[in-house]
N, C-alpha and C. Protein backbone atom coordinates (compact mmCIF):
# COMPACT_ATOMS: atom_id res chain seq x y z
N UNK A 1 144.11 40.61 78.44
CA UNK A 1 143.95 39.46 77.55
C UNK A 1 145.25 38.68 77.49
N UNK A 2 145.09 37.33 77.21
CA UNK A 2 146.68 36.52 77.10
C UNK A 2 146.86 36.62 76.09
N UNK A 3 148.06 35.87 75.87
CA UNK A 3 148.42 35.43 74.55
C UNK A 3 147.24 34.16 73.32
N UNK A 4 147.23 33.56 74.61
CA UNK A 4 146.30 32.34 73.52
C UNK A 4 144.89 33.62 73.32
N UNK A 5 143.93 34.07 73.85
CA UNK A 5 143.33 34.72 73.48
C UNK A 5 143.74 35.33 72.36
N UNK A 6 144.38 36.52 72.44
CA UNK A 6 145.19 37.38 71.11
C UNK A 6 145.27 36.76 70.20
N UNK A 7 146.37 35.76 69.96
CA UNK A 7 146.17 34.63 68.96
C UNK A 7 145.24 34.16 68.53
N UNK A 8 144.13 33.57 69.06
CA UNK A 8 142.96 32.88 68.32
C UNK A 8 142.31 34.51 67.69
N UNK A 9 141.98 35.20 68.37
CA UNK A 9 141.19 36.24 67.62
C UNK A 9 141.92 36.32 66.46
N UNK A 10 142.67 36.67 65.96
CA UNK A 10 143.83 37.04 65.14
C UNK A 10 142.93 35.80 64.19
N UNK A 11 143.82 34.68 64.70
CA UNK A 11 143.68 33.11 63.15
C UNK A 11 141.87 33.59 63.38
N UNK A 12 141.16 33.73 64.21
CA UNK A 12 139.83 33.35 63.47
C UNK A 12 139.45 34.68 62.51
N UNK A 13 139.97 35.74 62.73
CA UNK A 13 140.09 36.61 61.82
C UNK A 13 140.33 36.29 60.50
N UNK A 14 141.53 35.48 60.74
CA UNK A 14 142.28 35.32 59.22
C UNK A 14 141.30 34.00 58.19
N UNK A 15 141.22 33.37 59.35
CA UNK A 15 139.94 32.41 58.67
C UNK A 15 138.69 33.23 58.24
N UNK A 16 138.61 33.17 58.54
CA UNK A 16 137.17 34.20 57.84
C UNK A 16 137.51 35.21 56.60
N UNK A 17 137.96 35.83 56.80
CA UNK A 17 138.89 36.97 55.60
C UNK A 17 139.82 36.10 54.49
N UNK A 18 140.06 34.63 55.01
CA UNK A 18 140.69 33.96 53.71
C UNK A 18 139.43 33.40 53.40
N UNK A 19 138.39 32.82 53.95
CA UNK A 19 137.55 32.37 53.31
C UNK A 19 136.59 33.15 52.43
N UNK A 20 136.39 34.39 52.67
CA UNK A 20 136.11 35.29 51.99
C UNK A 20 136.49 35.57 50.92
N UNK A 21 137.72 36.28 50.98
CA UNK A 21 138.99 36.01 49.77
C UNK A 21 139.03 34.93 48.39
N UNK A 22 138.88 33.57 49.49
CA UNK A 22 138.94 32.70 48.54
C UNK A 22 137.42 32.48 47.42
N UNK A 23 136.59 32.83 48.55
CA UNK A 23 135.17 32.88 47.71
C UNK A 23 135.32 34.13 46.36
N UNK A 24 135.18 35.21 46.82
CA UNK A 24 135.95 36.28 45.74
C UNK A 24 136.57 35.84 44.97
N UNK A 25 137.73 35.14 45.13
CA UNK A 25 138.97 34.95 43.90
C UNK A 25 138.23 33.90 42.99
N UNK A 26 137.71 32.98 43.56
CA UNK A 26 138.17 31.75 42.84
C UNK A 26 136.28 31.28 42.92
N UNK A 27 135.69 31.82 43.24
CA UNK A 27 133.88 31.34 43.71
C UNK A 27 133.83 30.35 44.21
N UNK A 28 134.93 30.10 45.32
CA UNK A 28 134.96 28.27 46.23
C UNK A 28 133.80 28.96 47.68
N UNK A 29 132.83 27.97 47.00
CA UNK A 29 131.80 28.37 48.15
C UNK A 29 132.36 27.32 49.54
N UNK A 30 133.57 26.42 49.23
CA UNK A 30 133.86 25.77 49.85
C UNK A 30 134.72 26.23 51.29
N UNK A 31 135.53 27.19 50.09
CA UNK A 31 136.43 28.68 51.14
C UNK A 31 135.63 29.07 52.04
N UNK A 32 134.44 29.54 51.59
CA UNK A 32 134.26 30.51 52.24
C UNK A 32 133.07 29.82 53.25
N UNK A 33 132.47 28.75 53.43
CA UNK A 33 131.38 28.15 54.23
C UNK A 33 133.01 27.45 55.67
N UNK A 34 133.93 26.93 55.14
CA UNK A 34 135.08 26.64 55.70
C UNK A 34 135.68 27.64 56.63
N UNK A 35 136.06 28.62 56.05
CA UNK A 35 136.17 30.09 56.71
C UNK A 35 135.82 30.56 57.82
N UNK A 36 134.20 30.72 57.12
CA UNK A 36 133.61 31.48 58.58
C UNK A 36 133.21 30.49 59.41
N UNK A 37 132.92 29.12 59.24
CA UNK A 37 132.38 28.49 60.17
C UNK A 37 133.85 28.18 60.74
N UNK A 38 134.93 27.80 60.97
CA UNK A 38 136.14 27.75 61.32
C UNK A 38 136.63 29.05 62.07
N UNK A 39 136.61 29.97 61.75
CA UNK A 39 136.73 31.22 62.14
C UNK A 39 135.32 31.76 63.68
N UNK A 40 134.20 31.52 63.03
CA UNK A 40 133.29 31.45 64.02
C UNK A 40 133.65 30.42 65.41
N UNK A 41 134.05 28.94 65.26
CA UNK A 41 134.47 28.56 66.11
C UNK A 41 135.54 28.65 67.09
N UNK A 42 136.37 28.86 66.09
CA UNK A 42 137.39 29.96 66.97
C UNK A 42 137.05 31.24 67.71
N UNK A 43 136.50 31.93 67.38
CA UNK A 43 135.82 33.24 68.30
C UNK A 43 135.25 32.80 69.56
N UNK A 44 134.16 31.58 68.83
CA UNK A 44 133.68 31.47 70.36
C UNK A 44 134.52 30.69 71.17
N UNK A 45 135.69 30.07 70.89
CA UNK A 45 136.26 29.23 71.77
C UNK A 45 137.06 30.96 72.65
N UNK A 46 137.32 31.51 71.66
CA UNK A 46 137.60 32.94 72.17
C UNK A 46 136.83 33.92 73.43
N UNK A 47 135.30 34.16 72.84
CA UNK A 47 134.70 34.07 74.10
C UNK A 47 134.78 33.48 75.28
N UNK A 48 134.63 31.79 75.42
CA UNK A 48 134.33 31.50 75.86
C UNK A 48 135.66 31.47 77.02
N UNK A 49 136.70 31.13 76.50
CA UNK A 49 138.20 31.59 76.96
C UNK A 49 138.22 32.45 78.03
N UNK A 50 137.79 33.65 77.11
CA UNK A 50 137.80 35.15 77.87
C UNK A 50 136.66 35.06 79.29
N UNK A 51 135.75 34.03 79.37
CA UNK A 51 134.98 33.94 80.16
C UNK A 51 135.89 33.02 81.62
N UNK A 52 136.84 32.55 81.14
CA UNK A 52 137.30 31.50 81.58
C UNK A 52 137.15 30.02 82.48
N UNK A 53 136.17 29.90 81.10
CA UNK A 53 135.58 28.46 80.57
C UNK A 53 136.80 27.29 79.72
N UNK A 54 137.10 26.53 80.28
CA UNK A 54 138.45 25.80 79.47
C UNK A 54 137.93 25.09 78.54
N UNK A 55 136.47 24.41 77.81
CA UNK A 55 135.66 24.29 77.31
C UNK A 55 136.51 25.24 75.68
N UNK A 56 136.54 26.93 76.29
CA UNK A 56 137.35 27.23 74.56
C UNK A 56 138.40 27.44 74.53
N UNK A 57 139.13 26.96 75.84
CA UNK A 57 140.57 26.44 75.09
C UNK A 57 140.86 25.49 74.33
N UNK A 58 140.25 24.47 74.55
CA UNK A 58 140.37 23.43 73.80
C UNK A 58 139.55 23.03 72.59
N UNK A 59 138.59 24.05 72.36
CA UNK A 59 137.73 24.41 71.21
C UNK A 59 138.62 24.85 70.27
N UNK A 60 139.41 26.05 70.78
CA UNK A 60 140.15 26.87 69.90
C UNK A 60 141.24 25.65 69.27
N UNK A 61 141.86 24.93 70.51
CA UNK A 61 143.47 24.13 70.13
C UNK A 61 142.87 22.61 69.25
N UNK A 62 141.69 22.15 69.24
CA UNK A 62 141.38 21.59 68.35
C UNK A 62 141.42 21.89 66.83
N UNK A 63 140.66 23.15 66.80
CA UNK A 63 140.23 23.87 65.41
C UNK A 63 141.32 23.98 65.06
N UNK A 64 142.21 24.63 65.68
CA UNK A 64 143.68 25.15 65.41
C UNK A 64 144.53 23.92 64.94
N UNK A 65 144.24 22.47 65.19
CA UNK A 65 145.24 21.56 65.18
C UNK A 65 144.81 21.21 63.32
N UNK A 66 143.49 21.65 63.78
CA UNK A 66 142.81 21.15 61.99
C UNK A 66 143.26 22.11 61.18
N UNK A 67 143.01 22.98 60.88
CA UNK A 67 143.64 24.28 60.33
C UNK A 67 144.77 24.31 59.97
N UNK A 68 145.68 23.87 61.15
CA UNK A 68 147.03 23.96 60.79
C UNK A 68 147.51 23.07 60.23
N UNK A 69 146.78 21.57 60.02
CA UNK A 69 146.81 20.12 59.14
C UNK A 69 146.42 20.41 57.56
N UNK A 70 145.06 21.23 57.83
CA UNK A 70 144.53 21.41 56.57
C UNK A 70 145.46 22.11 55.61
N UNK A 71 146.26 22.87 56.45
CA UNK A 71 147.09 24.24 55.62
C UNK A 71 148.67 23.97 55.26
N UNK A 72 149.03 22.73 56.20
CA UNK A 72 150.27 22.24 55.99
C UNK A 72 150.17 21.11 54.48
N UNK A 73 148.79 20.35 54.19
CA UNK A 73 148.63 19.72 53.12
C UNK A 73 148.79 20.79 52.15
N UNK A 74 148.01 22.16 51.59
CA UNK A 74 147.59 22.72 50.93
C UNK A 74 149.12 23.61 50.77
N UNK A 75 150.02 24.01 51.69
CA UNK A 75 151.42 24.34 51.60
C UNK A 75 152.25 23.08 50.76
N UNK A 76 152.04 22.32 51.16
CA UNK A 76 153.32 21.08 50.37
C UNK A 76 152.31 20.57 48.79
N UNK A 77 150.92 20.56 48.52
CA UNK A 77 150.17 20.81 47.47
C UNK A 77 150.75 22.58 46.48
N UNK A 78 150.44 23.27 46.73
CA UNK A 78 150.72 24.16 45.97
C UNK A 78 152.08 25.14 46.25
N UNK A 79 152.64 24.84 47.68
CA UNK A 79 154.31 25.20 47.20
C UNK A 79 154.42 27.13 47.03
N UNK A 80 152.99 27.74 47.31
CA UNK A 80 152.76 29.26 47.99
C UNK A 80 152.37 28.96 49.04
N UNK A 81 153.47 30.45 49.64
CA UNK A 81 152.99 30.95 50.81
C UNK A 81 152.04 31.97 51.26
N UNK A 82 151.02 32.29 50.27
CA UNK A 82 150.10 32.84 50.85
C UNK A 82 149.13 31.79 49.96
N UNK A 83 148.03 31.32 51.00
CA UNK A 83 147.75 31.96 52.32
C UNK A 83 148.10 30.72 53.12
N UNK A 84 148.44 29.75 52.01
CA UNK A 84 148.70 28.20 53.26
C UNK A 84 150.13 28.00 54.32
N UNK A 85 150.54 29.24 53.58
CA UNK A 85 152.08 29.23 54.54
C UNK A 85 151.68 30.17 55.22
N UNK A 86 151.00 31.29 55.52
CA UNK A 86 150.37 32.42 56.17
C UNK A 86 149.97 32.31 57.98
N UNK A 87 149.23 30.94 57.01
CA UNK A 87 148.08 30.15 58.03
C UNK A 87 148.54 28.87 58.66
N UNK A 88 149.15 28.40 58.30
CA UNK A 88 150.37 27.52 58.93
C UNK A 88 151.04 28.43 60.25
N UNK A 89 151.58 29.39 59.76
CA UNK A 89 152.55 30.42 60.86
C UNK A 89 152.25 30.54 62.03
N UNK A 90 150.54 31.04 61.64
CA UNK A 90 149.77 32.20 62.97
C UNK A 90 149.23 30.71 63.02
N UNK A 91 148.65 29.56 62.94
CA UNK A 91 148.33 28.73 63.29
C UNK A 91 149.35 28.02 64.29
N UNK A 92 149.99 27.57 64.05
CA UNK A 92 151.52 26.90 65.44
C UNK A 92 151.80 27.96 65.86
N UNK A 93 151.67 29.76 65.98
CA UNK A 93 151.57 30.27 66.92
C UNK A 93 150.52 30.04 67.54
N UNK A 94 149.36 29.71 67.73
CA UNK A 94 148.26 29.81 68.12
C UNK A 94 148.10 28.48 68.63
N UNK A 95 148.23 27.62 68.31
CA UNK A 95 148.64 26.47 68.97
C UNK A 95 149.49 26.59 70.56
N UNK A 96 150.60 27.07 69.93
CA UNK A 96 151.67 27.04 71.24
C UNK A 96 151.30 27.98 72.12
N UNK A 97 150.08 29.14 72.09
CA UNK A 97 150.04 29.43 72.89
C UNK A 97 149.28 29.20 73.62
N UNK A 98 148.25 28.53 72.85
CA UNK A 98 146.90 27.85 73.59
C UNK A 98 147.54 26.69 74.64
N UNK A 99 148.48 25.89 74.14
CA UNK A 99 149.47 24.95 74.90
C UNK A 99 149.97 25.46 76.03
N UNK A 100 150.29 26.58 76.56
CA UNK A 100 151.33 27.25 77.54
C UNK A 100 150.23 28.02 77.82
N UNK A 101 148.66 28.41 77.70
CA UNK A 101 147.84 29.21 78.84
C UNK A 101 147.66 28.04 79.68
């Protein structure tokens, strides 16, 4: 497996498990419909990757560009680092590596 693979599994992991999270904590059905469908797209850009279809590379480095927009607002909004500084991190990792497969 590469790196950009590894990486996306990872953030779509974390998407899903924060959207989860966030549904739990706070009852944002918003988290959590955001989450997994974000997280789901990432997997399959993951699959589809692993198939090596470039179709989910650029599935993944899209989602990833949103994610990491969405999470850089929600970092300079609330000023914690979990989970918008979390997801920021593994997000521009995941980026850069999707960039350099």
């Amino acid at each position: 497996m590469t790196p950009a693979i590894i990486f996306t599994l990872i953030y779509s992991a974390l998407a899903i498990i924060g959207g989860i999270i966030g549904y739990v904590q706070a009852r944002s059905k918003v988290s959590l419909l955001s989450g997994i469908i974000s997280g789901i797209l990432l997997f399959m850009g993951v699959i589809l990757m692993f198939q090596g279809n470039p179709v989910g590379l650029w599935l993944s480095l899209i989602v990833s560009l949103v994610l990491v927009g969405v999470f850089i607002g929600r970092l300079v909004k609330t000023k914690k680092l979990m989970p918008a500084g979390l997801m920021v991190i593994v997000g521009v990792v995941t980026v850069i590596a999707l960039l350099t497969a």
